[in-house]
Protein backbone atom coordinates (compact mmCIF):
# COMPACT_ATOMS: atom_id res chain seq x y z
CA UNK A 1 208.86 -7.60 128.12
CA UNK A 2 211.84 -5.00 127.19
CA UNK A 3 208.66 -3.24 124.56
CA UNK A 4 206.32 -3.52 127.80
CA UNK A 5 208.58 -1.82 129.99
CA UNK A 6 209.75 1.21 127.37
CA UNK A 7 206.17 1.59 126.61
CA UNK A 8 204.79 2.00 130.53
CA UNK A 9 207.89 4.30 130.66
CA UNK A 10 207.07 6.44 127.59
CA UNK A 11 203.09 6.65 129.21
CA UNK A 12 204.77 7.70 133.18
CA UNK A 13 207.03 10.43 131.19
CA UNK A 14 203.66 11.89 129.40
CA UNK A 15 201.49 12.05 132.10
CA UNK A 16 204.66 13.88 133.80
CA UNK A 17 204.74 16.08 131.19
CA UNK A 18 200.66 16.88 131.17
CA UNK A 19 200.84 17.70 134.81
CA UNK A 20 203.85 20.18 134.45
CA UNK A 21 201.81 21.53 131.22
CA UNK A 22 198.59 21.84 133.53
CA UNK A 23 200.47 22.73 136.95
CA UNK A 24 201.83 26.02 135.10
CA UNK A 25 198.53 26.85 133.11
CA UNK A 26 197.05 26.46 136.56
CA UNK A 27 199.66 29.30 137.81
CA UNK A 28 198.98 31.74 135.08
CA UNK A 29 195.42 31.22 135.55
CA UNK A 30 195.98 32.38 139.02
CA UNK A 31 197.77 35.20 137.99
CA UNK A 32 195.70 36.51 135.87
CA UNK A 33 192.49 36.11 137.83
CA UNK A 34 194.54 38.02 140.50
CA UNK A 35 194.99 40.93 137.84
CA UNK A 36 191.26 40.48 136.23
CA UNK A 37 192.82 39.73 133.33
CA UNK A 38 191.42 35.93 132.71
CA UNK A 39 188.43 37.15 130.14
CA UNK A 40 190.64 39.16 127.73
CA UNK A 41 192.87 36.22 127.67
CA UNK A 42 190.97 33.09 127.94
CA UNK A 43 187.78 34.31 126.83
CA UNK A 44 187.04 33.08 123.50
CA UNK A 45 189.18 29.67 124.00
CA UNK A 46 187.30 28.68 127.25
CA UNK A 47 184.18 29.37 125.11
CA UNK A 48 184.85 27.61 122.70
CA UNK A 49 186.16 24.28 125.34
CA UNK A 50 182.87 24.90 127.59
CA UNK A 51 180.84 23.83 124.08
CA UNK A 52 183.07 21.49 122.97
CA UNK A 53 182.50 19.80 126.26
CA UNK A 54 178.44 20.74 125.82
CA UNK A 55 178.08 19.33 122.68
CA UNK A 56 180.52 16.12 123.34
CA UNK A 57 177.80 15.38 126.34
CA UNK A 58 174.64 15.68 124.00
CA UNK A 59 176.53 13.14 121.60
CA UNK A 60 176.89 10.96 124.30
CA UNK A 61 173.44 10.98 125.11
CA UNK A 62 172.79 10.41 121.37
CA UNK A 63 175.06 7.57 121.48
CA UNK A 64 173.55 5.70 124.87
CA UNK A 65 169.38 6.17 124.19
CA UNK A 66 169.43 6.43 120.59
CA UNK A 67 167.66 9.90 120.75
CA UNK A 68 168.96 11.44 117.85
CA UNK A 69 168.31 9.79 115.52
CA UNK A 70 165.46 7.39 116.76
CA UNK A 71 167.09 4.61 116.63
CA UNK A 72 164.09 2.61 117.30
CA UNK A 73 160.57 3.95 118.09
CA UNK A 74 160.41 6.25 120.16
CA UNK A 75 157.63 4.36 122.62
CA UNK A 76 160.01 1.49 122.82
CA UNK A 77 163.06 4.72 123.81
CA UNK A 78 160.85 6.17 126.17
CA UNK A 79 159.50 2.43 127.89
CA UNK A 80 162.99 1.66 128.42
CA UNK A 81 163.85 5.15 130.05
CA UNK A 82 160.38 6.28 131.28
CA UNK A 83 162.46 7.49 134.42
CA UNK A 84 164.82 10.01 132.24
CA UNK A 85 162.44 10.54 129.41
CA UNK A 86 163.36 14.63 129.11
CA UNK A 87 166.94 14.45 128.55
CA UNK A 88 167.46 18.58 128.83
CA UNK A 89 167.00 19.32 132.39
CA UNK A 90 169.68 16.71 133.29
CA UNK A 91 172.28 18.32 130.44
CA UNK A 92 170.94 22.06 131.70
CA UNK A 93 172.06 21.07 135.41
CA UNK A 94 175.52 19.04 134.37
CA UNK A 95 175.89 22.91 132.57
CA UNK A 96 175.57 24.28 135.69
CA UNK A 97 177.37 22.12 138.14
CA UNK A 98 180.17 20.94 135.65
CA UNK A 99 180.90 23.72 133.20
CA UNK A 100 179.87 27.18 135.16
CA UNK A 101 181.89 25.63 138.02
CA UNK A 102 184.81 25.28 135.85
CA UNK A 103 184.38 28.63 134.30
CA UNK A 104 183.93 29.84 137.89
CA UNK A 105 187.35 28.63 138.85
CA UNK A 106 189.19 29.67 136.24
CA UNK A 107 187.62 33.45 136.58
CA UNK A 108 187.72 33.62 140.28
CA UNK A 109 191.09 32.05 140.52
CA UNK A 110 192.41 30.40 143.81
CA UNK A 111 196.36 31.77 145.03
CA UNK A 112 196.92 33.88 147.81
CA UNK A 113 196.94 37.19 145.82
CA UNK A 114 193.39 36.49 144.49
CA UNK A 115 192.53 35.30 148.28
CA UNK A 116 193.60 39.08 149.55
CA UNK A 117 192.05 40.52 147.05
CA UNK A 118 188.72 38.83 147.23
CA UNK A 119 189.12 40.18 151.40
CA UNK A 120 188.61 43.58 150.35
CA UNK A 121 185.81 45.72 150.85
CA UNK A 122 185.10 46.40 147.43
CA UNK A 123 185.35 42.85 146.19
CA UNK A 124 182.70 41.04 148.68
CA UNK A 125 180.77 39.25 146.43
CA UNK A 126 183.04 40.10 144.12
CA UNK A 127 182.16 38.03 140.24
CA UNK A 128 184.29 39.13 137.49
CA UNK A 129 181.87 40.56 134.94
CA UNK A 130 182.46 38.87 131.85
CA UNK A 131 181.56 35.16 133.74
CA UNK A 132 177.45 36.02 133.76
CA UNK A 133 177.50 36.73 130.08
CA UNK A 134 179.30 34.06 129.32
CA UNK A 135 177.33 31.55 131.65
CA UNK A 136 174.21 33.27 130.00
CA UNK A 137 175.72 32.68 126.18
CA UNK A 138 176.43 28.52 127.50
CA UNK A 139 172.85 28.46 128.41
CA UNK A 140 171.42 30.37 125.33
CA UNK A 141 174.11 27.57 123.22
CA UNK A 142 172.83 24.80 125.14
CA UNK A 143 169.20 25.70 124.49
CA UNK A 144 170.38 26.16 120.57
CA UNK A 145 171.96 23.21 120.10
CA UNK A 146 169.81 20.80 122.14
CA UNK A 147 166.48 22.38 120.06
CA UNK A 148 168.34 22.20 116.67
CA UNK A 149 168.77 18.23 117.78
CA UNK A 150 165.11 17.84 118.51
CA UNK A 151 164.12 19.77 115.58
CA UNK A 152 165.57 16.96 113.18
CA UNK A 153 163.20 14.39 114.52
CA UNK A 154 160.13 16.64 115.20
CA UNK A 155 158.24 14.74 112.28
CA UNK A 156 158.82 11.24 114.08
CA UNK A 157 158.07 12.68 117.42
CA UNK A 158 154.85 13.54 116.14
CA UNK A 159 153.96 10.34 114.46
CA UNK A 160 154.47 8.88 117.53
CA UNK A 161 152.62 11.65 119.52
CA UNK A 162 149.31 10.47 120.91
CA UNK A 163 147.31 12.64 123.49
CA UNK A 164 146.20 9.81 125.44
CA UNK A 165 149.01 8.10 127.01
CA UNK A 166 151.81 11.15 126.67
CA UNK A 167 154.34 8.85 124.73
CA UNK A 168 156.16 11.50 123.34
CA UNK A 169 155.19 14.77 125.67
CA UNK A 170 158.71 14.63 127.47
CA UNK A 171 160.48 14.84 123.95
CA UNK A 172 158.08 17.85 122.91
CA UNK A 173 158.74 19.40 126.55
CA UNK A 174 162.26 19.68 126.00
CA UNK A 175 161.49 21.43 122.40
CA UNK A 176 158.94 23.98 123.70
CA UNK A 177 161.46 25.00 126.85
CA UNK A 178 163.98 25.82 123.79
CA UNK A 179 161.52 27.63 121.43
CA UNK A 180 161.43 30.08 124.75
CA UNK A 181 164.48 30.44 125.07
CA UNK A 182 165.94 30.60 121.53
CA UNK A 183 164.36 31.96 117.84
CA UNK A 184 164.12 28.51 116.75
CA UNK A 185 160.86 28.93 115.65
CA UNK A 186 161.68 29.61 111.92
CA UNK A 187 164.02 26.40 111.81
CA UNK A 188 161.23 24.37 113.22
CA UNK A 189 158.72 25.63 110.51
CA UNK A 190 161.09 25.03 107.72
CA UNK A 191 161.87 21.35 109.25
CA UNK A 192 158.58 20.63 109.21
CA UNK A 193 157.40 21.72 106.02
CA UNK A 194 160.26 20.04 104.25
CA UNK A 195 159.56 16.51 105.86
CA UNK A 196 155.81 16.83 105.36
CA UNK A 197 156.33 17.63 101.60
CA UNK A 198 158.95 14.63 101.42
CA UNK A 199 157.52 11.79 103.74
CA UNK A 200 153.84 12.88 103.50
CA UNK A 201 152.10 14.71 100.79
CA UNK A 202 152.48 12.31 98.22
CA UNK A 203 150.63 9.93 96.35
CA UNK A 204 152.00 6.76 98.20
CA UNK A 205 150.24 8.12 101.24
CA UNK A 206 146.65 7.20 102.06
CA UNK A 207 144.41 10.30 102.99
CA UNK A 208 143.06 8.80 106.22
CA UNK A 209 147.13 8.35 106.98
CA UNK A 210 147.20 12.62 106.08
CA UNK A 211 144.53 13.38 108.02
CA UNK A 212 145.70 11.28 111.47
CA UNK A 213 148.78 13.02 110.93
CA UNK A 214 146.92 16.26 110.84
CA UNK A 215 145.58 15.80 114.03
CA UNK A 216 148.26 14.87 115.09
CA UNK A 217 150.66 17.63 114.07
CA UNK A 218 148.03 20.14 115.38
CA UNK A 219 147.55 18.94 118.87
CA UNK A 220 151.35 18.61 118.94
CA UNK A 221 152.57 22.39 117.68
CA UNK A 222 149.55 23.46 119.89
CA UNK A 223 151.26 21.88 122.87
CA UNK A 224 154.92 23.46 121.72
CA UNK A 225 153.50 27.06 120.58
CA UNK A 226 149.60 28.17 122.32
CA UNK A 227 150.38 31.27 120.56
CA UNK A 228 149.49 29.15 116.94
CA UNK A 229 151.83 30.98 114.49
CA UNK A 230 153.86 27.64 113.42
CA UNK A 231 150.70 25.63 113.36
CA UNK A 232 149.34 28.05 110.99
CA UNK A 233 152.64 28.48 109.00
CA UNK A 234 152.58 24.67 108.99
CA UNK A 235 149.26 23.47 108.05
CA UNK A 236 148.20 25.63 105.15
CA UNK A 237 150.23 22.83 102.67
CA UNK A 238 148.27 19.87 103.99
CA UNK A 239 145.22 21.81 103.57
CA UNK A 240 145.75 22.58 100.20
CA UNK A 241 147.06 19.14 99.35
CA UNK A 242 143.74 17.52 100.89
CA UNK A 243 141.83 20.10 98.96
CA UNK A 244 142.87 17.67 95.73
CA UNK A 245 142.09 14.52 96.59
CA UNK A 246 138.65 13.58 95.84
CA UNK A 247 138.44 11.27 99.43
CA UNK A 248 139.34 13.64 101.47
CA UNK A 249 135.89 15.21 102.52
CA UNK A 250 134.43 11.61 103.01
CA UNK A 251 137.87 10.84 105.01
CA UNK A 252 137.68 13.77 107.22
CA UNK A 253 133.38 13.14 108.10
CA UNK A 254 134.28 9.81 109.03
CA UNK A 255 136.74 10.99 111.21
CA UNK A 256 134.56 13.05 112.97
CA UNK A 257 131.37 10.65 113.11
CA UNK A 258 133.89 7.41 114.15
CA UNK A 259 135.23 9.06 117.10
CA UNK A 260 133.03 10.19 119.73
CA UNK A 261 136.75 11.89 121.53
CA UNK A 262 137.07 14.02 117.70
CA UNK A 263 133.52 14.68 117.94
CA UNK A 264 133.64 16.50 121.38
CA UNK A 265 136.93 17.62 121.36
CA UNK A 266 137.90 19.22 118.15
CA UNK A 267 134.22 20.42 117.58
CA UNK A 268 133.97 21.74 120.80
CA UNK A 269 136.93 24.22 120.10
CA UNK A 270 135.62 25.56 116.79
CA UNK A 271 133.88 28.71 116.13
CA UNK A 272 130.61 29.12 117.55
CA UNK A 273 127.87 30.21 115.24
CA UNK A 274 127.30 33.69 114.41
CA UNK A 275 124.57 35.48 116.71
CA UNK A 276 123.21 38.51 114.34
CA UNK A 277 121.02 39.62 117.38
CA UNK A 278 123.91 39.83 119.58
CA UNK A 279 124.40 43.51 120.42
CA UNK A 280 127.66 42.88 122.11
CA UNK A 281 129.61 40.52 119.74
CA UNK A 282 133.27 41.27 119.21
CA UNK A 283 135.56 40.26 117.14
CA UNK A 284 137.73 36.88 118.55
CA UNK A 285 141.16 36.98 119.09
CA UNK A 286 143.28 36.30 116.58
CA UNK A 287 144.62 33.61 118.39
CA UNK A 288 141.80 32.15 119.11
CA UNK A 289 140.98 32.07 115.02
CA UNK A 290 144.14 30.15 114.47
CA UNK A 291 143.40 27.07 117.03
CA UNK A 292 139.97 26.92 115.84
CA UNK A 293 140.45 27.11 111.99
CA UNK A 294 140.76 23.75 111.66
CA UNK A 295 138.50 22.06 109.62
CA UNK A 296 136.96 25.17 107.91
CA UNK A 297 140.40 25.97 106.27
CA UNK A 298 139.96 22.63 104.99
CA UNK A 299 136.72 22.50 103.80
CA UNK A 300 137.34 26.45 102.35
CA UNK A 301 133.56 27.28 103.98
CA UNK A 302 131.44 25.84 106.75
CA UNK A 303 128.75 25.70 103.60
CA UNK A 304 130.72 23.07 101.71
CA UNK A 305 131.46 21.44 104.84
CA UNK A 306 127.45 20.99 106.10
CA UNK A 307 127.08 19.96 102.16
CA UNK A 308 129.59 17.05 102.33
CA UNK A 309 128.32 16.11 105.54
CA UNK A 310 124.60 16.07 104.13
CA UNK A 311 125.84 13.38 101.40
CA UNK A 312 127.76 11.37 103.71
CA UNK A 313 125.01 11.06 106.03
CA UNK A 314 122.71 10.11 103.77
CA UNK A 315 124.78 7.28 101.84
CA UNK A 316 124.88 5.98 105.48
CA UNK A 317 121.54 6.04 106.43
CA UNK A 318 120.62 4.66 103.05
CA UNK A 319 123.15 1.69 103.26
CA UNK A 320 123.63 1.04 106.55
CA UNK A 321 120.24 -1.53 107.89
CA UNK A 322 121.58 -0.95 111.92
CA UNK A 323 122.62 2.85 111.66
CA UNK A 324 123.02 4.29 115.06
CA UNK A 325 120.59 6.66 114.85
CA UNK A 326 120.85 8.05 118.41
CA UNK A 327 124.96 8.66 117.69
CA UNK A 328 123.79 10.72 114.04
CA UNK A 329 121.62 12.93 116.14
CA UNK A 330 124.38 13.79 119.00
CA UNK A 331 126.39 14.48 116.33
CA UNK A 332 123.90 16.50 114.52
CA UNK A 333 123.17 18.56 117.35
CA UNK A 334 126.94 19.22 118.00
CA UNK A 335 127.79 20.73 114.62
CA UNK A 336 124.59 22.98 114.48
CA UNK A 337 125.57 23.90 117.89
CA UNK A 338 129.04 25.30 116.63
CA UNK A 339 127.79 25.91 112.54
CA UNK A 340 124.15 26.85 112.91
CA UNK A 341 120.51 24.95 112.67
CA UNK A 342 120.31 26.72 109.20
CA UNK A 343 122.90 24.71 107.25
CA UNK A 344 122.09 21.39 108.80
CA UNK A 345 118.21 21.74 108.14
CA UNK A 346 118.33 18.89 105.40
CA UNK A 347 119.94 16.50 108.20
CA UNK A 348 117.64 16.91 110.43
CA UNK A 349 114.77 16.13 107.93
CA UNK A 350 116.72 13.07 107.22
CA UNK A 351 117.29 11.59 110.60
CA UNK A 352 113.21 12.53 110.86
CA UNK A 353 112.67 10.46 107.93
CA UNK A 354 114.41 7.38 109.07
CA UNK A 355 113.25 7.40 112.59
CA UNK A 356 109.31 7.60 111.37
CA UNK A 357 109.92 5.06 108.81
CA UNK A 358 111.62 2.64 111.83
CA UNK A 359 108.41 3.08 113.69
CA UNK A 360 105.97 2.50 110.78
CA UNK A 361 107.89 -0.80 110.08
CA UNK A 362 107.73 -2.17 113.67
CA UNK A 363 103.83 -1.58 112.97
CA UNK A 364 104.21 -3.21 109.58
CA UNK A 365 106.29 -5.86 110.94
CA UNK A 366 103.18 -7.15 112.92
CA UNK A 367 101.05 -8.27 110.35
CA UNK A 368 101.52 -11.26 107.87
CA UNK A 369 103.43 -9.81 105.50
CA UNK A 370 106.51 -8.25 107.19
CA UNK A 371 107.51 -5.24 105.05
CA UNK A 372 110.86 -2.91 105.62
CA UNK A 373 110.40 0.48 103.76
CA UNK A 374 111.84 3.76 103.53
CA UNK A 375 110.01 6.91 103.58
CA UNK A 376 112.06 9.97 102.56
CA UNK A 377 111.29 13.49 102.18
CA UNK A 378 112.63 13.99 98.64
CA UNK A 379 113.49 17.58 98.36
CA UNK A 380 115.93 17.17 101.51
CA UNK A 381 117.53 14.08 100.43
CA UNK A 382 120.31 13.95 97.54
CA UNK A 383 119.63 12.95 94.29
CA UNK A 384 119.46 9.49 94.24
CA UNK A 385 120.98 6.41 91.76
CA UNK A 386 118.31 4.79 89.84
CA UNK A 387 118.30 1.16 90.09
CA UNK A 388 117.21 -1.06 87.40
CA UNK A 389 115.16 -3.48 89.61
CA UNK A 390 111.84 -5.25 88.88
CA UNK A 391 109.99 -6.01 91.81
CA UNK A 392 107.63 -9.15 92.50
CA UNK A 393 104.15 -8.74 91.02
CA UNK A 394 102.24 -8.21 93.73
CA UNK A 395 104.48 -5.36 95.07
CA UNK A 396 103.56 -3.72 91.57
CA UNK A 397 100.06 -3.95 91.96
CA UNK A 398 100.66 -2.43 95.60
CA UNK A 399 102.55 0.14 94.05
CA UNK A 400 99.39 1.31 91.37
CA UNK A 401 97.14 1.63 94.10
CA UNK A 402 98.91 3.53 96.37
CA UNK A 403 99.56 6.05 93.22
């Protein structure tokens, strides 16, 4: 009990001592506000406390929603704390009520002298200079600070991003408010590029994995920057990395032709085809050329692209016995509407051929011997795989008299 008693005596005689210790900073505080002398004093050390305190609150929120780093998903994160999802509004206002108020005080200063002088003519409205820059320089840290945070996980914000349901918009809201407000642009760029080269272009990852996160990362860095410079300072290494493996063109058409959303959406926004009759045409925007470069920085040329397409359609056609045929042609007719007829001529040959053979087998498929065939123009179809295949003796003798 004696230990009890010296120790609860030992904690009465500090907290004595901390209120002297803050009773007379108090009065010099006063004094010098009364004298404008509080900046040239107190400047750089209430700085420096104001951001201590700053960045001790974004570590708390670190600490109590497992932010930074994701502790867990970030859809669980955000289905836990739909209500608070954007986490830098709340720190910008506890800036402003908790920390400029402070810094207000101590500037202002509250004794009689400072009361007089704050009654003169002069000094209505009176607000010491420095205190605007320096609420202006807490703001600009905040910003800094709070985007560097975000920055770190901007690779598993985007593997979680998803258009749709908006799962990880508040997180990328709170990063594009920064980029305006701070030159964080550069860090984000090199972030990026560093955890796609590490966690992503490698051989362990499949190239339908690649090119979700492609779409991904653009419709993301298109929602943080419109103005497209980090997409494009981004991208160019996937595209170049896709460029080697052999899957990727087949990859990327089935992308497009699985997803009527892709089809509509991303095709919609690229270039539309060249008009040489156009009197008028101009040059687009070189903004516009970065949003809509897409798959033709890919692909290297829309030619290569309409030639990969041509194969892929056909090995579908060919293989498939149910092929949509009505979903080929809308899809057709969207990519000569933003490539040109020209390159897609083959295609539509193709989609021709399969539709007339479809009818002359439902007429074939009324008499006794039901017969499925195929009917292909050969110059517009690819080259295709001999088969060694005998067929049934009377199909040969069909055969010789039909040649």
């Amino acid at each position: 009990s004696s230990d009890n008693n010296s120790t609860s005596c030992a904690s009465e005689l500090e907290l004595q001592k901390a209120d002297i210790t803050l009773q007379l900073l108090r009065e010099i505080v006063e004094v010098l506000s009364s004298l404008r002398l509080t900046h040239r004093v107190f400047g750089v050390c209430s700085a420096e406390v104001a951001q201590k305190a700053i960045s001790a609150r974004m570590e708390n929120i670190r600490k109590r929603f497992g932010v930074f780093p994701f502790a867990q998903p970030l859809k669980q994160i955000l289905s836990l704390f739909s209500a608070a999802a954007r986490y830098l509004p709340p720190l910008l206002a506890w800036v402003r009520s908790t920390v400029v108020s402070w810094l207000t005080h101590l500037y202002r200063g509250r004794n009689p002298c400072s009361v007089q002088l704050k009654s003169l003519p002069f000094a209505q409205g009176y607000l010491p200079e420095p205190l605007p820059r320096l609420e202006l320089s807490l703001f600009s840290y905040t910003y800094h600070s709070f985007g560097l945070m975000r920055i770190e996980e901007i690779f598993d914000i985007i593997v979680d991003y998803d258009s749709e349901d908006h799962a990880s918009h508040p997180a990328l809201e709170d990063l594009k408010e920064c980029l305006h407000h701070t030159d964080l642009k550069d860090n984000l760029i090199h972030r990026l590029k560093s955890q796609n080269e590490e966690r992503l272009l490698h051989h362990g990852a499949d190239t339908s994995d690649i090119i979700t996160h492609l779409q991904q990362l653009t419709a993301a860095l298109r929602f943080i920057d419109p103005s497209g410079a980090v997409l494009k300072a981004v991208q160019g290494d996937i595209h170049s990395y896709l460029r080697l493996r052999p899957d990727a063109s087949r990859c990327l058409i089935n992308t497009f032709v699985d997803n009527d959303q892709y089809m509509t959406g991303i095709l919609s926004a690229l270039p539309q085809a060249e008009d040489e009759s156009d009197s008028d045409w101009e040059p687009e925007p070189r903004v516009s050329y970065e949003k809509n470069s897409y798959e033709a920085t890919i692909y290297g040329s829309k030619e290569r692209f309409a030639a990969d397409y041509h194969a892929v359609l056909a090995e579908t056609l060919l293989l498939s016995e149910n092929c949509d045929l009505d979903k080929e042609l809308r899809n057709l007719e969207l990519l000569k509407a933003r490539f040109g007829e020209d390159l897609f001529l083959k295609c539509t040959v193709m989609l021709e051929d399969v539709a007339e053979s479809r009818r002359l087998n439902a007429i074939l498929g009324q008499r006794e011997l039901p017969l499925q065939t195929l009917i292909i123009s050969k110059l517009f179809w690819p080259s295709l795989h001999e088969e060694l295949f005998s067929p049934p003796l009377l199909v040969k003798r069909l055969e010789k008299y039909f040649s």
